[in-house]
PDB file of N, CA and C in Angstrom:
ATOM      1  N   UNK A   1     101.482  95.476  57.023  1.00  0.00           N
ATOM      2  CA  UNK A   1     102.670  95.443  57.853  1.00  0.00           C
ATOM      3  C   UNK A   1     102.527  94.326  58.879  1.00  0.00           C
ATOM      4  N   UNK A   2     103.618  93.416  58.801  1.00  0.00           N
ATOM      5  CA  UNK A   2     103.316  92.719  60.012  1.00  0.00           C
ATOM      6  C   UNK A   2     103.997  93.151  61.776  1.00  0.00           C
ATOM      7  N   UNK A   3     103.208  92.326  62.458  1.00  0.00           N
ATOM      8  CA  UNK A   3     103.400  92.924  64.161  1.00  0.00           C
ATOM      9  C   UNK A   3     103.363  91.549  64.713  1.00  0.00           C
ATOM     10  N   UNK A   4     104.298  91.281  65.175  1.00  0.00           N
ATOM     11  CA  UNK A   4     104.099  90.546  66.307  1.00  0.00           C
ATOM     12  C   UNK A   4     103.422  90.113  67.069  1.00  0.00           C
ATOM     13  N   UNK A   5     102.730  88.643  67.406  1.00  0.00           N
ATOM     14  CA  UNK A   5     101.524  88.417  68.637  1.00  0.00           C
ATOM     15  C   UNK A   5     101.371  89.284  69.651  1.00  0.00           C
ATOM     16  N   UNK A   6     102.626  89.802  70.339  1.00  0.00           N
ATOM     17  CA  UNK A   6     102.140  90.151  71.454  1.00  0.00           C
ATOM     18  C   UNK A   6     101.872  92.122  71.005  1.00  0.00           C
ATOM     19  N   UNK A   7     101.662  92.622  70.032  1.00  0.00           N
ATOM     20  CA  UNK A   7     101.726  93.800  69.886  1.00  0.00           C
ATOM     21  C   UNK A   7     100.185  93.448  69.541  1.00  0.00           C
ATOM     22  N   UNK A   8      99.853  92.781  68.511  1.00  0.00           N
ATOM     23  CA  UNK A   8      98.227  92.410  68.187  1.00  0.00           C
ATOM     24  C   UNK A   8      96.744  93.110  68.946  1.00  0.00           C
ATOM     25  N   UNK A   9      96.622  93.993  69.275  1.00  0.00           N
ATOM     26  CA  UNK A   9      95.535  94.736  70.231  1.00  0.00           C
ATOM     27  C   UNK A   9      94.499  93.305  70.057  1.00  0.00           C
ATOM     28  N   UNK A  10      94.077  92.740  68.921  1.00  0.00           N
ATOM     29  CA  UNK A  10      92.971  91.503  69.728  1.00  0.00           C
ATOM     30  C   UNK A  10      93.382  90.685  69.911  1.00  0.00           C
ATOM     31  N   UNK A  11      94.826  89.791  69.868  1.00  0.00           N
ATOM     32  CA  UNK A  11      95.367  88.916  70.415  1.00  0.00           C
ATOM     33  C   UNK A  11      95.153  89.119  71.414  1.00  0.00           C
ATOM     34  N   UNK A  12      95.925  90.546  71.979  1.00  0.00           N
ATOM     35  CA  UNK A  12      96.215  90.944  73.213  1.00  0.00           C
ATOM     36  C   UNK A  12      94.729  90.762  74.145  1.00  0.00           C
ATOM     37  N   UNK A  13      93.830  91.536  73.905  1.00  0.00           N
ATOM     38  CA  UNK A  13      92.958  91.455  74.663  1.00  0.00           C
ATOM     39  C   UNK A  13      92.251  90.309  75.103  1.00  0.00           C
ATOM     40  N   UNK A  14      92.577  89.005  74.571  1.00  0.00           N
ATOM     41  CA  UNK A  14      91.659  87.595  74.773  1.00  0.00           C
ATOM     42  C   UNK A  14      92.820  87.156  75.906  1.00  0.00           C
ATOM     43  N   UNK A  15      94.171  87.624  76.054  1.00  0.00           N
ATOM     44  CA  UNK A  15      95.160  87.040  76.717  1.00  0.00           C
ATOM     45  C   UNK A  15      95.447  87.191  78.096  1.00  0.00           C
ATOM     46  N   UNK A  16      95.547  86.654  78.938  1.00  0.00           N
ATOM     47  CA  UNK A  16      96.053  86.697  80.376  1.00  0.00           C
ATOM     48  C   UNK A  16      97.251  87.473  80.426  1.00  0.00           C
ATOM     49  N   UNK A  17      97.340  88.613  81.420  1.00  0.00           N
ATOM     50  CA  UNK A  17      98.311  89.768  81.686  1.00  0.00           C
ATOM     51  C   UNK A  17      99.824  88.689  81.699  1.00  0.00           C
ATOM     52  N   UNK A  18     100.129  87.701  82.439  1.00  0.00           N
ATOM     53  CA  UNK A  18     101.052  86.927  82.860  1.00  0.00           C
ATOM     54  C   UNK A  18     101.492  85.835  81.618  1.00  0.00           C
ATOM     55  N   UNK A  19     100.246  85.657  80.865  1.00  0.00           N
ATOM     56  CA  UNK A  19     100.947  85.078  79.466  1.00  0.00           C
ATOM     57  C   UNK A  19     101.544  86.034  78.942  1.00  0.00           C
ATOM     58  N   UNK A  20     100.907  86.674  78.342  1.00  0.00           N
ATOM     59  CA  UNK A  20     101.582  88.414  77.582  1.00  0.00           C
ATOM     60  C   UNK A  20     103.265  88.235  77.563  1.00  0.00           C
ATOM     61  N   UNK A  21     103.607  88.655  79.245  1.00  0.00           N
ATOM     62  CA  UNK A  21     104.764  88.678  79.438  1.00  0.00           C
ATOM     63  C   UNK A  21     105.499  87.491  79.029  1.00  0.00           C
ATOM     64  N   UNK A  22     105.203  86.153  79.191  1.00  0.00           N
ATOM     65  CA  UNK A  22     106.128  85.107  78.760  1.00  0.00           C
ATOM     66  C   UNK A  22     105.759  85.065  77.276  1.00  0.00           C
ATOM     67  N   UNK A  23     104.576  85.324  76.095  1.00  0.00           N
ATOM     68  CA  UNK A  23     105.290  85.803  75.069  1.00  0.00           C
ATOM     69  C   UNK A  23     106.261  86.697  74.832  1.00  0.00           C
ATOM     70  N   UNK A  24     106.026  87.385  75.389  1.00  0.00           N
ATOM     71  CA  UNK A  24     107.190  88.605  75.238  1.00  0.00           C
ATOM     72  C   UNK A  24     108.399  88.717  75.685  1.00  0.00           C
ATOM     73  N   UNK A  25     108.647  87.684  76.770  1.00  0.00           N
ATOM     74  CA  UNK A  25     110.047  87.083  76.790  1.00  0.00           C
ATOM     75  C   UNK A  25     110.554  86.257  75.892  1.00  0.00           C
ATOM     76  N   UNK A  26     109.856  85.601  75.022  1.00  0.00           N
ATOM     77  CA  UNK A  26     109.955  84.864  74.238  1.00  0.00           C
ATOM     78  C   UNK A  26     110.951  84.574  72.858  1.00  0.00           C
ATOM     79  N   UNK A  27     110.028  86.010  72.872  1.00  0.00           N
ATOM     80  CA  UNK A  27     109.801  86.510  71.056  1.00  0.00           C
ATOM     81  C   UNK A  27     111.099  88.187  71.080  1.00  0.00           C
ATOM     82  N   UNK A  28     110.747  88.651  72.258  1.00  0.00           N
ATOM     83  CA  UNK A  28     111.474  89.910  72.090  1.00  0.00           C
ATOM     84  C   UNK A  28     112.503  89.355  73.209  1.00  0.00           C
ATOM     85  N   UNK A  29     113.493  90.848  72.677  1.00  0.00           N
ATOM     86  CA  UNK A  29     114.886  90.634  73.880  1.00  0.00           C
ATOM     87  C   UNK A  29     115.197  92.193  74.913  1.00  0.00           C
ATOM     88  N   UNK A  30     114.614  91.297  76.091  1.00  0.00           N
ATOM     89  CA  UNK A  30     113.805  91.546  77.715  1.00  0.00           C
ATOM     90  C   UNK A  30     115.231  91.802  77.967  1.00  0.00           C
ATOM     91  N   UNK A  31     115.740  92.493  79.162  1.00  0.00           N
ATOM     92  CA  UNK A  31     116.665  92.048  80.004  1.00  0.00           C
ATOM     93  C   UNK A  31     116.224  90.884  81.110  1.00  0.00           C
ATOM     94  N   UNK A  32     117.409  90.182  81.457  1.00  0.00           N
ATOM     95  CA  UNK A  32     117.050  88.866  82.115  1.00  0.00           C
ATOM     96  C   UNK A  32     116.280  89.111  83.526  1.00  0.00           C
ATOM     97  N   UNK A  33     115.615  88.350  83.630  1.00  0.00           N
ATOM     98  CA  UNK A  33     114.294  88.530  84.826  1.00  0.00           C
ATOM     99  C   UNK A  33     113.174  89.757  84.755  1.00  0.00           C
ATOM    100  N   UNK A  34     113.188  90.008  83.436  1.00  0.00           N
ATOM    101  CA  UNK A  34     111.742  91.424  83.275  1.00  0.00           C
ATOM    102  C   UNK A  34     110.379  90.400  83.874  1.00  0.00           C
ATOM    103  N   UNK A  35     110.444  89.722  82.365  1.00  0.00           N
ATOM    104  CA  UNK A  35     109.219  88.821  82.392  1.00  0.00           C
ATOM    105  C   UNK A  35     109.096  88.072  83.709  1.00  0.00           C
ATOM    106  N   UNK A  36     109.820  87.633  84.600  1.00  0.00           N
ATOM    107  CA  UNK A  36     109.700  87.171  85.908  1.00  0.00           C
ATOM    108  C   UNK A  36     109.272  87.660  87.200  1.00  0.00           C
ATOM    109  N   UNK A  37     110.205  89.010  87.031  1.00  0.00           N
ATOM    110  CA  UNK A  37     109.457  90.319  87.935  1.00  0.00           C
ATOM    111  C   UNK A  37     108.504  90.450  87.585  1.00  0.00           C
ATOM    112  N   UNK A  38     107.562  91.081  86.231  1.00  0.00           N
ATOM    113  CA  UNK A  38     106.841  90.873  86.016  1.00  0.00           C
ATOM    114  C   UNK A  38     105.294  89.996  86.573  1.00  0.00           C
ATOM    115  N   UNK A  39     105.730  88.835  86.249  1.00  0.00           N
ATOM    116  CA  UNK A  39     105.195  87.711  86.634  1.00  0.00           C
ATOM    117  C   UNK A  39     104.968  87.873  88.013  1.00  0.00           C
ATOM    118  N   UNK A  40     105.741  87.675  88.750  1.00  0.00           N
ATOM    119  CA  UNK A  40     105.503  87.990  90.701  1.00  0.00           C
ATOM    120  C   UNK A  40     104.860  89.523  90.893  1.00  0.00           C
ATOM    121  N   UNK A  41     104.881  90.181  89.833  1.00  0.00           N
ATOM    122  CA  UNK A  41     103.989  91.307  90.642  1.00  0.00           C
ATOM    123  C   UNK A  41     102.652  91.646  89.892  1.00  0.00           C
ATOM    124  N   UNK A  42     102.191  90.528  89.179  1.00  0.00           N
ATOM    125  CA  UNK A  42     101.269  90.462  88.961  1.00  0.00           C
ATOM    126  C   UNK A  42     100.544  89.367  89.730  1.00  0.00           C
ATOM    127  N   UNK A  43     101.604  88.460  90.083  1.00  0.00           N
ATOM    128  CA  UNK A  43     100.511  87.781  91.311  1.00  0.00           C
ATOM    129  C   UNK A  43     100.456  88.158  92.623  1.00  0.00           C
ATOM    130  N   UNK A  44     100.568  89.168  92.935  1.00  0.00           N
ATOM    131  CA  UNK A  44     100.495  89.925  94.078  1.00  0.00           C
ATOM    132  C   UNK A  44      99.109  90.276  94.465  1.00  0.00           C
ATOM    133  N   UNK A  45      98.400  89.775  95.839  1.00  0.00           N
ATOM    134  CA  UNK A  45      96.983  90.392  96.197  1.00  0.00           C
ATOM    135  C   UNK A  45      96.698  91.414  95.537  1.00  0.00           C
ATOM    136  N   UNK A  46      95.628  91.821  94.839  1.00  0.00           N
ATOM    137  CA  UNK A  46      95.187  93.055  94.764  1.00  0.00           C
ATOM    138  C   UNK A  46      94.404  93.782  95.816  1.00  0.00           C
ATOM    139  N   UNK A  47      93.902  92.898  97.251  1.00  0.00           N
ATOM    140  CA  UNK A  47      93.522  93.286  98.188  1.00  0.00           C
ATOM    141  C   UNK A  47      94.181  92.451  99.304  1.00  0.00           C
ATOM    142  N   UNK A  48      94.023  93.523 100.305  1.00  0.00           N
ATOM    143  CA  UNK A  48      95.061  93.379 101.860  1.00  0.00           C
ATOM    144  C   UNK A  48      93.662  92.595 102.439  1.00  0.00           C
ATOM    145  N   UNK A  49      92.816  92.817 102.095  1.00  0.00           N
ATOM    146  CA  UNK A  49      91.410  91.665 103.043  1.00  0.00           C
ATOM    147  C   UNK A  49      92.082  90.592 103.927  1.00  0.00           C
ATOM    148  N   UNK A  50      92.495  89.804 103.265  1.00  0.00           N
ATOM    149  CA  UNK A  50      92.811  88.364 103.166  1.00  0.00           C
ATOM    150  C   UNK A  50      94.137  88.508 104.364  1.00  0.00           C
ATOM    151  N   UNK A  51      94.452  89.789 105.154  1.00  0.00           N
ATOM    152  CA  UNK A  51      95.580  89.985 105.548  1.00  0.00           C
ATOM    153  C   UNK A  51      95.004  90.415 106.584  1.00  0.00           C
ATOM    154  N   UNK A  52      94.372  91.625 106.449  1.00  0.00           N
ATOM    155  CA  UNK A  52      93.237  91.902 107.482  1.00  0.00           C
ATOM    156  C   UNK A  52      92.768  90.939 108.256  1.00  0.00           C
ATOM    157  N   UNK A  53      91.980  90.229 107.638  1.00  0.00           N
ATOM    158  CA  UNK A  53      90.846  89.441 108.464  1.00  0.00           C
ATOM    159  C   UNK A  53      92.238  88.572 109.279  1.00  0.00           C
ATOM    160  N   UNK A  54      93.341  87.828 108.729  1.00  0.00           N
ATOM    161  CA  UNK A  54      94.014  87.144 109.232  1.00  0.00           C
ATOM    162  C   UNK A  54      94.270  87.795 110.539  1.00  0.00           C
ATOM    163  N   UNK A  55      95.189  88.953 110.702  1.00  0.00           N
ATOM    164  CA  UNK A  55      95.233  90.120 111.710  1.00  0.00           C
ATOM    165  C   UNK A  55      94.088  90.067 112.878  1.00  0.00           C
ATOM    166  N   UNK A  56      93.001  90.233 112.227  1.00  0.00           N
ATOM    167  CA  UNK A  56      91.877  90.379 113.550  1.00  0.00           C
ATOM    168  C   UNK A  56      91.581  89.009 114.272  1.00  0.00           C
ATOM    169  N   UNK A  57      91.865  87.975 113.322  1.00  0.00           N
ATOM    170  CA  UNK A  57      91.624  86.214 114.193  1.00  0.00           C
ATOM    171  C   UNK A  57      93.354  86.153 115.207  1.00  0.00           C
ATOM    172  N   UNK A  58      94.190  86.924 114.616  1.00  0.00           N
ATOM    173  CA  UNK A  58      94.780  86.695 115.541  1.00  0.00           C
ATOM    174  C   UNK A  58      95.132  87.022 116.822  1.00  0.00           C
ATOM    175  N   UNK A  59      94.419  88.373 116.509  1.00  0.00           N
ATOM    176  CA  UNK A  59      94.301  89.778 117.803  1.00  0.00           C
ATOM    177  C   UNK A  59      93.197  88.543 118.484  1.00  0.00           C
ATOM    178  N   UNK A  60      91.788  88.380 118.209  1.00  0.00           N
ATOM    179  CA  UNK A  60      90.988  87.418 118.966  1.00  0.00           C
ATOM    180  C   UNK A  60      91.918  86.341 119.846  1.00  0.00           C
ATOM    181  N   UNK A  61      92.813  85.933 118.913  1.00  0.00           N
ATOM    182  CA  UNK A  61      93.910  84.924 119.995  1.00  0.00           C
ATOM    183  C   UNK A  61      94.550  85.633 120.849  1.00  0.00           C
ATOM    184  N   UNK A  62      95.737  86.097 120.533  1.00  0.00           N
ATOM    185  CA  UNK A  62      96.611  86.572 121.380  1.00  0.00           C
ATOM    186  C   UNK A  62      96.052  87.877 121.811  1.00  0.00           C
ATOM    187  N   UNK A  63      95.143  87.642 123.471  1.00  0.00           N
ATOM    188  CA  UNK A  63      94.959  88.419 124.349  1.00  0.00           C
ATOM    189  C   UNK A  63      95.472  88.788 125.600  1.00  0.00           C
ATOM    190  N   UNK A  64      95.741  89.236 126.459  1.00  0.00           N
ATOM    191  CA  UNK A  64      95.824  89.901 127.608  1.00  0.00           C
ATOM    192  C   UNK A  64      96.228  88.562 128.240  1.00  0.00           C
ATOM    193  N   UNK A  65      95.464  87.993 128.397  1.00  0.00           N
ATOM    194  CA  UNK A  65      95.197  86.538 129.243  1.00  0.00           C
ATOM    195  C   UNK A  65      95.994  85.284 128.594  1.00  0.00           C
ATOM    196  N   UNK A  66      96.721  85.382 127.327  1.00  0.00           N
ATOM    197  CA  UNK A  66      96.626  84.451 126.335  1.00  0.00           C
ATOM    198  C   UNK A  66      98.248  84.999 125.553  1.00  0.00           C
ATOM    199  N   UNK A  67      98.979  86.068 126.462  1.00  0.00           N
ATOM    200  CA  UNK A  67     100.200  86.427 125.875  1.00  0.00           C
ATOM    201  C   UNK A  67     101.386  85.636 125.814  1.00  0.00           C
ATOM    202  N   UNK A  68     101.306  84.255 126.284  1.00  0.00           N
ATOM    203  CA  UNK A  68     102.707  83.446 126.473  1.00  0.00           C
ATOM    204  C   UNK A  68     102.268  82.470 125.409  1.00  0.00           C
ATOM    205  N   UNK A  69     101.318  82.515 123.851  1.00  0.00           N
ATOM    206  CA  UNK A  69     101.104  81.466 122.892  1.00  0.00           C
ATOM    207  C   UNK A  69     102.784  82.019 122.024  1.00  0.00           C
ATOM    208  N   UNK A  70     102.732  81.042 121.880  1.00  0.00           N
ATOM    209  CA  UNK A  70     104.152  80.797 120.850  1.00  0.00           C
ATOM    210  C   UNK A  70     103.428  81.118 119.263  1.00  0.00           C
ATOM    211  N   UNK A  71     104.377  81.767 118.689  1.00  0.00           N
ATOM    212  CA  UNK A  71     104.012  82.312 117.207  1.00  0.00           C
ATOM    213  C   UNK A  71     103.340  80.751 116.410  1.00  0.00           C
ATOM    214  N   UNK A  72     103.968  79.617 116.760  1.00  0.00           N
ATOM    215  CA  UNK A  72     103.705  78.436 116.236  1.00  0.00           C
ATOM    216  C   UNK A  72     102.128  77.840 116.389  1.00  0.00           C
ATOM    217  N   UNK A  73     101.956  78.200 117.763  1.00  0.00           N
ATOM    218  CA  UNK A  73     101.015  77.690 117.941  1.00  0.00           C
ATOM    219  C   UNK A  73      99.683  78.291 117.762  1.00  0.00           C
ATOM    220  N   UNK A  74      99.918  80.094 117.602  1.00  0.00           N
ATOM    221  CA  UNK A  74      98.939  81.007 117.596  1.00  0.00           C
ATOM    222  C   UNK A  74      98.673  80.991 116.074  1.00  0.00           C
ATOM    223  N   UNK A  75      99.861  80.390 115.085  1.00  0.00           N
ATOM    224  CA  UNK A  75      99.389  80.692 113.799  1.00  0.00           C
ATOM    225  C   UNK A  75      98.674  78.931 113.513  1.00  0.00           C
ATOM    226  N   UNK A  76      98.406  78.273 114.393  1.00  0.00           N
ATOM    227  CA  UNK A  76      98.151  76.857 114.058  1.00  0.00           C
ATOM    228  C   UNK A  76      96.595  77.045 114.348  1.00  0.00           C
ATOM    229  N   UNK A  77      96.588  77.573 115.207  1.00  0.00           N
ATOM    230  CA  UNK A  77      95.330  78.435 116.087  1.00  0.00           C
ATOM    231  C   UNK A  77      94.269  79.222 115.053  1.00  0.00           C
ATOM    232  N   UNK A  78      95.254  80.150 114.044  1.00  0.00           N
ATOM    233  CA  UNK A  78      94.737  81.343 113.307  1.00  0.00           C
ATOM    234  C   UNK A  78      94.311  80.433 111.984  1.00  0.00           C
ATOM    235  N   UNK A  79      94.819  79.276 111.913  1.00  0.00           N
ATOM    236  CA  UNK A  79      94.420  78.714 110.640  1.00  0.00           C
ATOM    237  C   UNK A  79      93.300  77.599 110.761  1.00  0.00           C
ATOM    238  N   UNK A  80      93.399  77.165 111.808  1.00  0.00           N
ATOM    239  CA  UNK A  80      91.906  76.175 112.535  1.00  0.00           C
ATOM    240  C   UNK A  80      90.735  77.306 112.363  1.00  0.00           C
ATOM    241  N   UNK A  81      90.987  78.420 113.176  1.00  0.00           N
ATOM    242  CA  UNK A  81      89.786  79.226 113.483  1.00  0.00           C
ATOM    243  C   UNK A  81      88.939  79.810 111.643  1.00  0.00           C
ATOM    244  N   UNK A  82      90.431  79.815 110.565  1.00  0.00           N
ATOM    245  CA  UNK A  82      89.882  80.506 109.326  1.00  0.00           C
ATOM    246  C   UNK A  82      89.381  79.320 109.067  1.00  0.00           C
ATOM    247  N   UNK A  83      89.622  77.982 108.829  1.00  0.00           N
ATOM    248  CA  UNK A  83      88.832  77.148 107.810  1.00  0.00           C
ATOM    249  C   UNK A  83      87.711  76.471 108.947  1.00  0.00           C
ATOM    250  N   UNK A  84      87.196  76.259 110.114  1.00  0.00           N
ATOM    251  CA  UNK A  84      86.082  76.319 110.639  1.00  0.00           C
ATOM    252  C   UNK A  84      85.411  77.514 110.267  1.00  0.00           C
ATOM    253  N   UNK A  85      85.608  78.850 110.085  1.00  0.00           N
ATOM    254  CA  UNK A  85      84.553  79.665 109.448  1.00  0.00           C
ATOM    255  C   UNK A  85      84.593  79.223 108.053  1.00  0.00           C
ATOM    256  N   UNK A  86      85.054  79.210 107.372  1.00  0.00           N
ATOM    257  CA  UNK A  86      84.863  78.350 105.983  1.00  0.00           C
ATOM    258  C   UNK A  86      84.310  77.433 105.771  1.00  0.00           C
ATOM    259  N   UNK A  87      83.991  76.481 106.743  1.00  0.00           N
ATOM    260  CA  UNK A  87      83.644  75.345 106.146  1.00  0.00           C
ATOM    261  C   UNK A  87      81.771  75.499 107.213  1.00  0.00           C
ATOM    262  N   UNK A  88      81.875  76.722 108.099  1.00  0.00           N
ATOM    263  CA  UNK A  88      80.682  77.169 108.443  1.00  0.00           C
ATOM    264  C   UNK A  88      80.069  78.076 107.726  1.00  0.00           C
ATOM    265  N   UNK A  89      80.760  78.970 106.942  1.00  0.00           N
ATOM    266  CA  UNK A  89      79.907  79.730 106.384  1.00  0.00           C
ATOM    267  C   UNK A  89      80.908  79.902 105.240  1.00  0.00           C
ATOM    268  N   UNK A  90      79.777  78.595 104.160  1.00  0.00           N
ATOM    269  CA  UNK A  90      80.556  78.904 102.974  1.00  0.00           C
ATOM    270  C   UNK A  90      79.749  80.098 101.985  1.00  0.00           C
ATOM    271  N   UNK A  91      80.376  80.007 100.743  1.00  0.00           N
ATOM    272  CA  UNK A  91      79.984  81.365  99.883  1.00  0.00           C
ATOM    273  C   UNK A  91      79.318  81.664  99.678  1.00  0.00           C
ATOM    274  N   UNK A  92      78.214  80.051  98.920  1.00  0.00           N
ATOM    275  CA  UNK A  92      77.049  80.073  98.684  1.00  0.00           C
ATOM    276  C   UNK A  92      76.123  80.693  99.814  1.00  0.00           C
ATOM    277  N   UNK A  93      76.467  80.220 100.641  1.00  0.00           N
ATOM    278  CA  UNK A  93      75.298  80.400 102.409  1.00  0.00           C
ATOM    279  C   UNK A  93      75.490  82.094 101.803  1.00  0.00           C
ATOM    280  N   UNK A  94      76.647  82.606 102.246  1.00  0.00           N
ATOM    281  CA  UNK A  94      76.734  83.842 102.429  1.00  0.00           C
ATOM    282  C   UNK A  94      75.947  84.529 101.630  1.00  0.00           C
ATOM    283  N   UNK A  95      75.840  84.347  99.877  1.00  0.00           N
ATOM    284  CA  UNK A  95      75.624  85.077  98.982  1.00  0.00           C
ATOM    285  C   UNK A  95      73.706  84.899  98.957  1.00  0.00           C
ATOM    286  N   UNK A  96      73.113  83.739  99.618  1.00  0.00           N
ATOM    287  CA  UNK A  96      72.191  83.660  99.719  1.00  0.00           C
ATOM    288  C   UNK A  96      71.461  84.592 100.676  1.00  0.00           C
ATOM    289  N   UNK A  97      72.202  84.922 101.555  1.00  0.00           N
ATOM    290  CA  UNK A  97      71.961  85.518 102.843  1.00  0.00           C
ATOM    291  C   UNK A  97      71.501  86.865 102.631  1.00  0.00           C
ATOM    292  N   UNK A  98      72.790  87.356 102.050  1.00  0.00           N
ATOM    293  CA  UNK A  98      72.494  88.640 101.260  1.00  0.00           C
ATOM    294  C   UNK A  98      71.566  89.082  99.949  1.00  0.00           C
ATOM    295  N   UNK A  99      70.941  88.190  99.527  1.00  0.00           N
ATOM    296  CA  UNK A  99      70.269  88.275  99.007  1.00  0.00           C
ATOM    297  C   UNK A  99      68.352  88.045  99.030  1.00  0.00           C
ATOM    298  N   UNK A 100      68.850  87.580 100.302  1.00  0.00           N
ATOM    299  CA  UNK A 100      67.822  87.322 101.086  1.00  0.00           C
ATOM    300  C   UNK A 100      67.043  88.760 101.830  1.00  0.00           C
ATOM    301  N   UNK A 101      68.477  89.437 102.234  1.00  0.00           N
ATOM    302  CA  UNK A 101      68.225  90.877 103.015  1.00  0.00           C
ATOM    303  C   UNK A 101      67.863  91.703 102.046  1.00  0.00           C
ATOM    304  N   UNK A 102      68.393  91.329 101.189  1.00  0.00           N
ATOM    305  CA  UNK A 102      68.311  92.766 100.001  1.00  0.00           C
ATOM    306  C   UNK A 102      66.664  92.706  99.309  1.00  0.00           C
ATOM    307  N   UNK A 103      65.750  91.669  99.132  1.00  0.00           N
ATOM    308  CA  UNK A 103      65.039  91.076  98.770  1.00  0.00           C
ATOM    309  C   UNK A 103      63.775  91.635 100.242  1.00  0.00           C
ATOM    310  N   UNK A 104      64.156  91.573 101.300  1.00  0.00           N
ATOM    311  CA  UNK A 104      62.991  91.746 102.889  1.00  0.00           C
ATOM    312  C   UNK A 104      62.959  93.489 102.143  1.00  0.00           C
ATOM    313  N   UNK A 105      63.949  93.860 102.294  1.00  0.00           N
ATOM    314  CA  UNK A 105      64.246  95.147 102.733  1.00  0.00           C
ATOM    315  C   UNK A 105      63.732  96.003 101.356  1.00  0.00           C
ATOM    316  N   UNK A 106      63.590  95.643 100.182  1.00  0.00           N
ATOM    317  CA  UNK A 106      63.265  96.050  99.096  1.00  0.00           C
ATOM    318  C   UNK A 106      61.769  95.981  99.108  1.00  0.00           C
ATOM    319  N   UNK A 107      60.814  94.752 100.086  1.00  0.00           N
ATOM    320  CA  UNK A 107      59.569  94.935 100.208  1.00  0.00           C
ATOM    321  C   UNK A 107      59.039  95.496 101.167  1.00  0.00           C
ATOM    322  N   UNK A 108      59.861  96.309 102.255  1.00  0.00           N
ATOM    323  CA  UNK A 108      59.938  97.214 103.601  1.00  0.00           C
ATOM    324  C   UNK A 108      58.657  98.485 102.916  1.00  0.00           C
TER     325      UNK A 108
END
Protein backbone atom coordinates (compact mmCIF):
# COMPACT_ATOMS: atom_id res chain seq x y z
CA UNK A 1 0.00 0.00 0.00
CA UNK A 2 1.35 3.21 -0.64
CA UNK A 3 1.51 6.32 2.10
CA UNK A 4 2.61 9.38 1.64
CA UNK A 5 6.13 11.01 2.87
CA UNK A 6 4.83 12.63 5.51
CA UNK A 7 2.79 9.55 7.03
CA UNK A 8 6.24 7.34 6.55
CA UNK A 9 7.11 6.62 10.50
CA UNK A 10 11.06 6.60 9.20
CA UNK A 11 10.82 9.39 6.96
CA UNK A 12 9.16 10.97 9.68
CA UNK A 13 11.53 10.39 12.32
CA UNK A 14 14.92 11.69 10.48
CA UNK A 15 12.68 14.99 9.86
CA UNK A 16 12.50 18.35 11.60
CA UNK A 17 8.96 18.93 13.43
CA UNK A 18 8.65 22.37 11.19
CA UNK A 19 9.57 20.59 7.88
CA UNK A 20 6.86 17.88 8.55
CA UNK A 21 4.36 20.60 8.54
CA UNK A 22 5.42 22.34 5.23
CA UNK A 23 5.33 18.82 3.68
CA UNK A 24 2.14 18.50 4.77
CA UNK A 25 0.96 21.66 3.56
CA UNK A 26 2.17 20.70 0.56
CA UNK A 27 1.00 17.43 -0.35
CA UNK A 28 -2.30 17.39 1.77
CA UNK A 29 -5.27 19.94 1.91
CA UNK A 30 -4.65 21.97 5.40
CA UNK A 31 -7.01 24.77 5.96
CA UNK A 32 -5.18 28.03 5.10
CA UNK A 33 -2.57 29.03 7.80
CA UNK A 34 -2.47 25.37 9.75
CA UNK A 35 1.03 24.78 8.60
CA UNK A 36 1.96 28.45 9.58
CA UNK A 37 0.41 28.43 13.00
CA UNK A 38 1.96 25.54 13.25
CA UNK A 39 5.24 26.74 12.32
CA UNK A 40 5.18 29.86 14.96
CA UNK A 41 4.33 27.60 17.70
CA UNK A 42 6.84 25.50 17.25
CA UNK A 43 9.28 28.20 17.36
CA UNK A 44 8.22 29.32 20.50
CA UNK A 45 10.88 29.16 23.65
CA UNK A 46 10.54 26.02 25.21
CA UNK A 47 12.00 27.80 28.26
CA UNK A 48 11.06 31.25 30.00
CA UNK A 49 15.08 31.32 31.22
CA UNK A 50 16.01 33.57 28.58
CA UNK A 51 13.04 35.88 29.96
CA UNK A 52 13.88 35.43 33.42
CA UNK A 53 17.35 36.25 33.49
CA UNK A 54 16.33 39.32 31.16
CA UNK A 55 13.77 40.38 34.12
CA UNK A 56 16.41 40.17 36.90
CA UNK A 57 19.21 42.48 34.75
CA UNK A 58 16.55 44.70 34.57
CA UNK A 59 15.24 44.78 38.19
CA UNK A 60 19.39 45.29 38.84
CA UNK A 61 18.70 48.54 36.64
CA UNK A 62 15.69 50.04 37.43
CA UNK A 63 16.12 50.72 41.21
CA UNK A 64 14.81 52.91 43.87
CA UNK A 65 17.51 55.44 43.02
CA UNK A 66 17.41 54.82 39.22
CA UNK A 67 13.35 55.15 38.66
CA UNK A 68 13.25 58.11 36.06
CA UNK A 69 15.42 55.57 33.20
CA UNK A 70 13.25 55.68 30.16
CA UNK A 71 12.12 52.12 28.87
CA UNK A 72 14.65 53.04 25.90
CA UNK A 73 17.37 53.50 27.66
CA UNK A 74 16.94 50.77 30.45
CA UNK A 75 16.45 48.21 27.64
CA UNK A 76 19.79 49.63 25.88
CA UNK A 77 21.22 49.20 29.39
CA UNK A 78 19.67 45.45 29.73
CA UNK A 79 21.29 44.49 26.48
CA UNK A 80 24.99 46.00 27.14
CA UNK A 81 24.87 44.37 30.61
CA UNK A 82 23.65 40.63 28.74
CA UNK A 83 26.40 40.56 26.07
CA UNK A 84 29.31 41.89 28.52
CA UNK A 85 28.37 38.74 30.56
CA UNK A 86 28.63 36.84 27.37
CA UNK A 87 31.44 37.81 26.07
CA UNK A 88 32.85 37.41 29.98
CA UNK A 89 31.71 34.30 30.63
CA UNK A 90 31.41 32.36 27.65
CA UNK A 91 30.09 28.59 27.50
CA UNK A 92 33.08 26.97 27.17
CA UNK A 93 34.58 28.89 30.50
CA UNK A 94 31.35 27.95 32.10
CA UNK A 95 31.17 24.24 31.17
CA UNK A 96 34.80 23.93 32.20
CA UNK A 97 34.11 25.36 35.48
CA UNK A 98 31.64 22.93 36.24
CA UNK A 99 33.42 20.39 35.53
CA UNK A 100 36.11 21.33 37.29
CA UNK A 101 33.78 21.34 40.62
CA UNK A 102 32.30 18.19 39.87
CA UNK A 103 35.80 16.57 39.41
CA UNK A 104 37.36 18.50 43.34
CA UNK A 105 34.27 17.36 44.88
CA UNK A 106 34.18 13.72 43.56
CA UNK A 107 37.86 13.44 45.14
CA UNK A 108 36.47 15.15 48.60
Amino acid sequence: MYSPAYLDMDYCKSMDPSDWWMVLADSAKLPVGLSDLASKILRLPSSTAGLERNFSTLGNIMTKKRNRIGIEKSSKLCFVNQHFKKQNNPADTIMESESESESESESD
